[in-house]
C-alpha atoms as a PDB file:
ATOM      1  CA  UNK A   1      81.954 115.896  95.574  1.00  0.00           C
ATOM      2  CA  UNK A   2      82.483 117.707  98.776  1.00  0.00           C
ATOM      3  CA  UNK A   3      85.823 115.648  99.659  1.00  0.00           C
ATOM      4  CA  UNK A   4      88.777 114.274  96.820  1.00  0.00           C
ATOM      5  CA  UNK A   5      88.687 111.052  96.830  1.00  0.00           C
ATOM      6  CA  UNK A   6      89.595 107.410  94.934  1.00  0.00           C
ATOM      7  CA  UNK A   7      89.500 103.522  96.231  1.00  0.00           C
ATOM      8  CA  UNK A   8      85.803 104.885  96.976  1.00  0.00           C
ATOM      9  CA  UNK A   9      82.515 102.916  96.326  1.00  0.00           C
ATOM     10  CA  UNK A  10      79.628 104.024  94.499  1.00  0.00           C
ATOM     11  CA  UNK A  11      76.180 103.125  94.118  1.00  0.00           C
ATOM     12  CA  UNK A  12      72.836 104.441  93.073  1.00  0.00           C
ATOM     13  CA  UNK A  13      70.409 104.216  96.159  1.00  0.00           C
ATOM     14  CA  UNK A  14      66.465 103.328  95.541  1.00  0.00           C
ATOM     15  CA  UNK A  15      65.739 107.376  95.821  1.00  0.00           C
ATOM     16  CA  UNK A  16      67.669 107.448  92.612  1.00  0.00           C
ATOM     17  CA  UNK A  17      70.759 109.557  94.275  1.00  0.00           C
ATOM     18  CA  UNK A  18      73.848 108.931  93.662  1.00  0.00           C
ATOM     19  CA  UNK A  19      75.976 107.304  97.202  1.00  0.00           C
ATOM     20  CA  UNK A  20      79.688 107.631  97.672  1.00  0.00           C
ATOM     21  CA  UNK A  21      81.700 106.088 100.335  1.00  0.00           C
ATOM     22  CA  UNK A  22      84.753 105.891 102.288  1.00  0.00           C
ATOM     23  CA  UNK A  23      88.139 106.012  99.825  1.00  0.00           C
ATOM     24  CA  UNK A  24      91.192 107.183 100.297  1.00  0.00           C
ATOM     25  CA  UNK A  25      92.128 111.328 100.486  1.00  0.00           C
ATOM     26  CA  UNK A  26      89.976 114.059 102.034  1.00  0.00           C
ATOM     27  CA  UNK A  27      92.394 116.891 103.194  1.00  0.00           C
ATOM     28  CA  UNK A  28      94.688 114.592 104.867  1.00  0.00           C
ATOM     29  CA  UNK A  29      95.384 111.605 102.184  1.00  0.00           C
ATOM     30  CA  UNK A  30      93.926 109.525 104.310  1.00  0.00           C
ATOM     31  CA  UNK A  31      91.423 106.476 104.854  1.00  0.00           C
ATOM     32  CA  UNK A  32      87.930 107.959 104.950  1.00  0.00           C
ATOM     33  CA  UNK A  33      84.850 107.207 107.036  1.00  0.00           C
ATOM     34  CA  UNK A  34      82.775 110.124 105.221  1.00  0.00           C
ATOM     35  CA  UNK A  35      79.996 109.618 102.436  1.00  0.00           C
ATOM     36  CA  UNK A  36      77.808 111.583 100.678  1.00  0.00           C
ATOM     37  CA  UNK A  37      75.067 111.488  97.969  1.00  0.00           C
ATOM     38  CA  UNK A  38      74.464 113.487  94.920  1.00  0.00           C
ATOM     39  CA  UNK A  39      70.783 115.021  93.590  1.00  0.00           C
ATOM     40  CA  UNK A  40      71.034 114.299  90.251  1.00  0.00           C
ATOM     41  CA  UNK A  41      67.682 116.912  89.574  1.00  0.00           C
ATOM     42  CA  UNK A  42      69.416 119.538  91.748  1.00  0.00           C
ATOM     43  CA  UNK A  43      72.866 118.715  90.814  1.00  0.00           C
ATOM     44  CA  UNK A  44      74.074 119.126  94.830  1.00  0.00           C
ATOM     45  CA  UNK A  45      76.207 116.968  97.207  1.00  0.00           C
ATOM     46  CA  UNK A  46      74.888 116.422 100.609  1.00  0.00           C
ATOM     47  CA  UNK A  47      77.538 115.293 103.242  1.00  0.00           C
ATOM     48  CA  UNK A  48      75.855 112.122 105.432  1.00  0.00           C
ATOM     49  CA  UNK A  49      76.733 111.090 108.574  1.00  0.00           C
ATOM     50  CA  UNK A  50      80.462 109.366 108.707  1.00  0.00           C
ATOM     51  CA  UNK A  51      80.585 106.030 109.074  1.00  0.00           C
ATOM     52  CA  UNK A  52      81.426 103.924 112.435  1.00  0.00           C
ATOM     53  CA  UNK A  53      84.830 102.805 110.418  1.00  0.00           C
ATOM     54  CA  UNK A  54      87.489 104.061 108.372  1.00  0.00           C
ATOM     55  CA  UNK A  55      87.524 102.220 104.994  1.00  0.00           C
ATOM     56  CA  UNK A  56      89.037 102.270 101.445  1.00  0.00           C
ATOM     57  CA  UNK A  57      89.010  99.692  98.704  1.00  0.00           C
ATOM     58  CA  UNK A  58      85.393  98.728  99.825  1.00  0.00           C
ATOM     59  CA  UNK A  59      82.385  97.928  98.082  1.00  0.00           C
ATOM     60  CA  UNK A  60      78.753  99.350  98.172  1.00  0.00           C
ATOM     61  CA  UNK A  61      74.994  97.628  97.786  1.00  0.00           C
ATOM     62  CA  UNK A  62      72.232  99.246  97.494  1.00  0.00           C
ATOM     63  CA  UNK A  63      68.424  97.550  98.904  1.00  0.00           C
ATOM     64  CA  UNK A  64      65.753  99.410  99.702  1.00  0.00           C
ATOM     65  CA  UNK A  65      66.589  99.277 103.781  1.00  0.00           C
ATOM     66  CA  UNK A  66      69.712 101.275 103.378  1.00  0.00           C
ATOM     67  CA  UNK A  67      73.112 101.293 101.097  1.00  0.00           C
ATOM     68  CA  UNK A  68      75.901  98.482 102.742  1.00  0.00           C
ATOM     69  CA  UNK A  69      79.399  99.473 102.617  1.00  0.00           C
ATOM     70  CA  UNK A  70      81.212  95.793 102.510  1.00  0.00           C
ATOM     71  CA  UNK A  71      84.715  95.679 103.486  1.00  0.00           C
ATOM     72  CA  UNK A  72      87.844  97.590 102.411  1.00  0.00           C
ATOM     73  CA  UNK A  73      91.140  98.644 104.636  1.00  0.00           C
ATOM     74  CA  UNK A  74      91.100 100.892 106.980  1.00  0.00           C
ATOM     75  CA  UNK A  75      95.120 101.768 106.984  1.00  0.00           C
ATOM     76  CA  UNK A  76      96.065  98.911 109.365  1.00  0.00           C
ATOM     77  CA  UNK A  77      93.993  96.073 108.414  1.00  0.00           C
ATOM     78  CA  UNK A  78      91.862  94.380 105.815  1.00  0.00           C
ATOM     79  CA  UNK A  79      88.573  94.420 107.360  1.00  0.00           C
ATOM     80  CA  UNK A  80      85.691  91.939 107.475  1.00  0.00           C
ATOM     81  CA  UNK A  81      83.132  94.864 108.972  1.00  0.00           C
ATOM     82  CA  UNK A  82      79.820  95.708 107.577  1.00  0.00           C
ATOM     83  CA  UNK A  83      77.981  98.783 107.831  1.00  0.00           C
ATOM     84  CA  UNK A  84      74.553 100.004 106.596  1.00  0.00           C
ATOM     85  CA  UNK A  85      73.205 103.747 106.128  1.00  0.00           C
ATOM     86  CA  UNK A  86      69.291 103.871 107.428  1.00  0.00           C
ATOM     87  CA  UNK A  87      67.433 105.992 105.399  1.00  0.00           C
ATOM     88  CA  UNK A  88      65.116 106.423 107.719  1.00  0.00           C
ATOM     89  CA  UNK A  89      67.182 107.016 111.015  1.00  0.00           C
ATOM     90  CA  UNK A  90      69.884 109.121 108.899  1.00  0.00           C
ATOM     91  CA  UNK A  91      72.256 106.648 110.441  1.00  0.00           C
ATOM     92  CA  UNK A  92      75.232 103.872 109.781  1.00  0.00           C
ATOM     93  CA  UNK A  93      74.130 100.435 111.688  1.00  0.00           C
ATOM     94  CA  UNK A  94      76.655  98.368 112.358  1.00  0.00           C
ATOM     95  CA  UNK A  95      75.224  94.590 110.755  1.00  0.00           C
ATOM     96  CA  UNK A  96      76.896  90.861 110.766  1.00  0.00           C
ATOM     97  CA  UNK A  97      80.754  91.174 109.483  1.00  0.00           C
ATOM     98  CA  UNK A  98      81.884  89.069 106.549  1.00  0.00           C
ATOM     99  CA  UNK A  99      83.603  85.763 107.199  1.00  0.00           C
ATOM    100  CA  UNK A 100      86.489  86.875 105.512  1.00  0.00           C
ATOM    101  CA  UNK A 101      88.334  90.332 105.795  1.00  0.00           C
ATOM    102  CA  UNK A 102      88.867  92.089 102.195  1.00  0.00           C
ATOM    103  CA  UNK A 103      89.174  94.710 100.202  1.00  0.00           C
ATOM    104  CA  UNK A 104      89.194  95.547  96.298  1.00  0.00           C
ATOM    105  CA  UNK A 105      86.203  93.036  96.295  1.00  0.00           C
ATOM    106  CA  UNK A 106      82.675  93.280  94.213  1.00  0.00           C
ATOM    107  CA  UNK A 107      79.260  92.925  95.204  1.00  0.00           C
ATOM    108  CA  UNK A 108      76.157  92.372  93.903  1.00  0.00           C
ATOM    109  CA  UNK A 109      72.148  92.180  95.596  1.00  0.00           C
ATOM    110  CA  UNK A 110      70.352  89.717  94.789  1.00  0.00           C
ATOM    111  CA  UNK A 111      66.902  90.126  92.172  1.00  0.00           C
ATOM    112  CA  UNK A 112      64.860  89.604  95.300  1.00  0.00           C
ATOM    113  CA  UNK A 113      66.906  91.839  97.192  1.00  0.00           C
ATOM    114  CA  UNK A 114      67.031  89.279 100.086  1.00  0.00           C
ATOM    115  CA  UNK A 115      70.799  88.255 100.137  1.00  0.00           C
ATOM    116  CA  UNK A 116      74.165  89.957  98.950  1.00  0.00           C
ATOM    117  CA  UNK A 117      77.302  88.498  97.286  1.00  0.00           C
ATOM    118  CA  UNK A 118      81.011  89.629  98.496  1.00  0.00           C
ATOM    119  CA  UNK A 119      83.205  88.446  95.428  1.00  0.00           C
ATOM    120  CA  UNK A 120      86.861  87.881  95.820  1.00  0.00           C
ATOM    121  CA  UNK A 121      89.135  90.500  96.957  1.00  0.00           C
ATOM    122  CA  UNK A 122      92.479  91.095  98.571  1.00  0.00           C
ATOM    123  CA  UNK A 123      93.539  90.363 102.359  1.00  0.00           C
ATOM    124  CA  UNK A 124      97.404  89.606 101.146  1.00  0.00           C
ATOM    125  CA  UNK A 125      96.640  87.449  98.957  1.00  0.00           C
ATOM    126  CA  UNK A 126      93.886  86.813  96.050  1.00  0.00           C
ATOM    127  CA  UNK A 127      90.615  85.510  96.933  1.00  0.00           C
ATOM    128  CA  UNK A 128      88.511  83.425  94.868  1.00  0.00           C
ATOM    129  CA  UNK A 129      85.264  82.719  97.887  1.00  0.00           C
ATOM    130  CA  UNK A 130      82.412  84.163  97.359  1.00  0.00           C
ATOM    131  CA  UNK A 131      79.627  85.063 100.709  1.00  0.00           C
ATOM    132  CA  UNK A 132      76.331  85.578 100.934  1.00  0.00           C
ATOM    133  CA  UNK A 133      74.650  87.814 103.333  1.00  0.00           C
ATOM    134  CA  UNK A 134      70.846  86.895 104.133  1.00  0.00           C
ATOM    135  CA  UNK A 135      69.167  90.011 104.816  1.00  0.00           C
ATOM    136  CA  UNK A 136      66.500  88.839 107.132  1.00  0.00           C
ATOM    137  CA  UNK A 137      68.470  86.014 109.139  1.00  0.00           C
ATOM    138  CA  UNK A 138      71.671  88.826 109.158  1.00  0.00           C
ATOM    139  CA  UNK A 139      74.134  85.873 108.928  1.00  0.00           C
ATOM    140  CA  UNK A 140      76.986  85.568 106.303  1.00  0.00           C
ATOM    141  CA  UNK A 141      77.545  81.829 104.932  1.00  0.00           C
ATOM    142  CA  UNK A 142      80.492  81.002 101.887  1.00  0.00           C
ATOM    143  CA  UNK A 143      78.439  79.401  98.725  1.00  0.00           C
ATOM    144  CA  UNK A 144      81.039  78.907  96.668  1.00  0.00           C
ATOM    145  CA  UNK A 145      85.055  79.406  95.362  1.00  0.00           C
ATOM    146  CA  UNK A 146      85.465  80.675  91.886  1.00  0.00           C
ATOM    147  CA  UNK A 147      87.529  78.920  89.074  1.00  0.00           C
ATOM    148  CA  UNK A 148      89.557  81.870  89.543  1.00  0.00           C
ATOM    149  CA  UNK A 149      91.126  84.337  92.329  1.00  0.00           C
ATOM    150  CA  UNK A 150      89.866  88.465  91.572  1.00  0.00           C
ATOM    151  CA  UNK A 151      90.448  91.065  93.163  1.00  0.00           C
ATOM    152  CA  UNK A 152      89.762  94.990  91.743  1.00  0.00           C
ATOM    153  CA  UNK A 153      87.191  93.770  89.404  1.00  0.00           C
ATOM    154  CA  UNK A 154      83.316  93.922  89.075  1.00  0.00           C
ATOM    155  CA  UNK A 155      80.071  92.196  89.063  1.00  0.00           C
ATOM    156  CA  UNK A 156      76.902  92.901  87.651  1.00  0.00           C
ATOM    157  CA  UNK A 157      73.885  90.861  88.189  1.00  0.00           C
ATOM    158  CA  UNK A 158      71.850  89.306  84.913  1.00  0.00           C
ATOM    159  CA  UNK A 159      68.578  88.584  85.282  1.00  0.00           C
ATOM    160  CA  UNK A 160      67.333  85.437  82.978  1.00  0.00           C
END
């Protein structure tokens, strides 16, 4: 990668390259608003556009409108933002913020690709809610708690 980095998120973006946001380090040790995607047929890091907000701890989606980076901290505060690359404008778009501020969470897109689930996290304290982000209406709504508070875990989803 073109910055060190860890408490970043990852994800593989619908042109198959490889997306990696925010974290913690850089040349300062500090929060991070850069990202950057790897070529996997070239092998090459390309530096994108910083995003609008400092964040570590977060969480990345990819859908085929752009990647979402979900949360995190950005040194001060657990944050409840949500921001979305644009392919297409070679931007970050500021969308609908979470409910709930957190960080060390997990998210998964749905099958359909129409709504995605923020999973736990950390704002203090465990968090067992769970939110779902409708990608057309671009509203956030809690579905559910789980048994269990998580936070630095993951979540895949399993189609039946």
């Amino acid at each position: 990668m073109n910055l060190k980095r860890d408490e970043l998120a990852s994800c593989v973006g619908p042109d198959n390259k490889i997306y990696v946001i925010g974290g913690y380090g850089g040349t300062d040790n500090q929060c991070l608003n850069a990202a950057e995607r790897l070529c996997p047929e070239t092998g090459k890091w390309e530096s994108l556009p910083p995003m609008r907000e400092l964040r570590r701890a977060l969480t990345a989606v990819a859908l085929p409108d752009g990647i979402y980076a979900i949360g995190g901290y950005n040194g001060k505060d657990y944050v409840a933002t949500v921001e979305k690359y644009d392919f297409f404008r070679n931007e970050w778009i500021v969308v609908t913020p979470m409910k709930t501020p957190r960080c060390t969470l997990s998210a998964v897109a749905s099958s359909d690709c129409m709504h995605i689930y923020a999973i736990g996290g950390f704002n203090g304290e465990a968090l067992d809610s769970v939110e779902r982000y409708d990608v057309v209406k671009e509203i956030w709504e809690e579905v559910t708690h789980m048994r269990n508070k998580r936070f630095m875990h993951s979540a895949v989803l399993v189609n039946q």
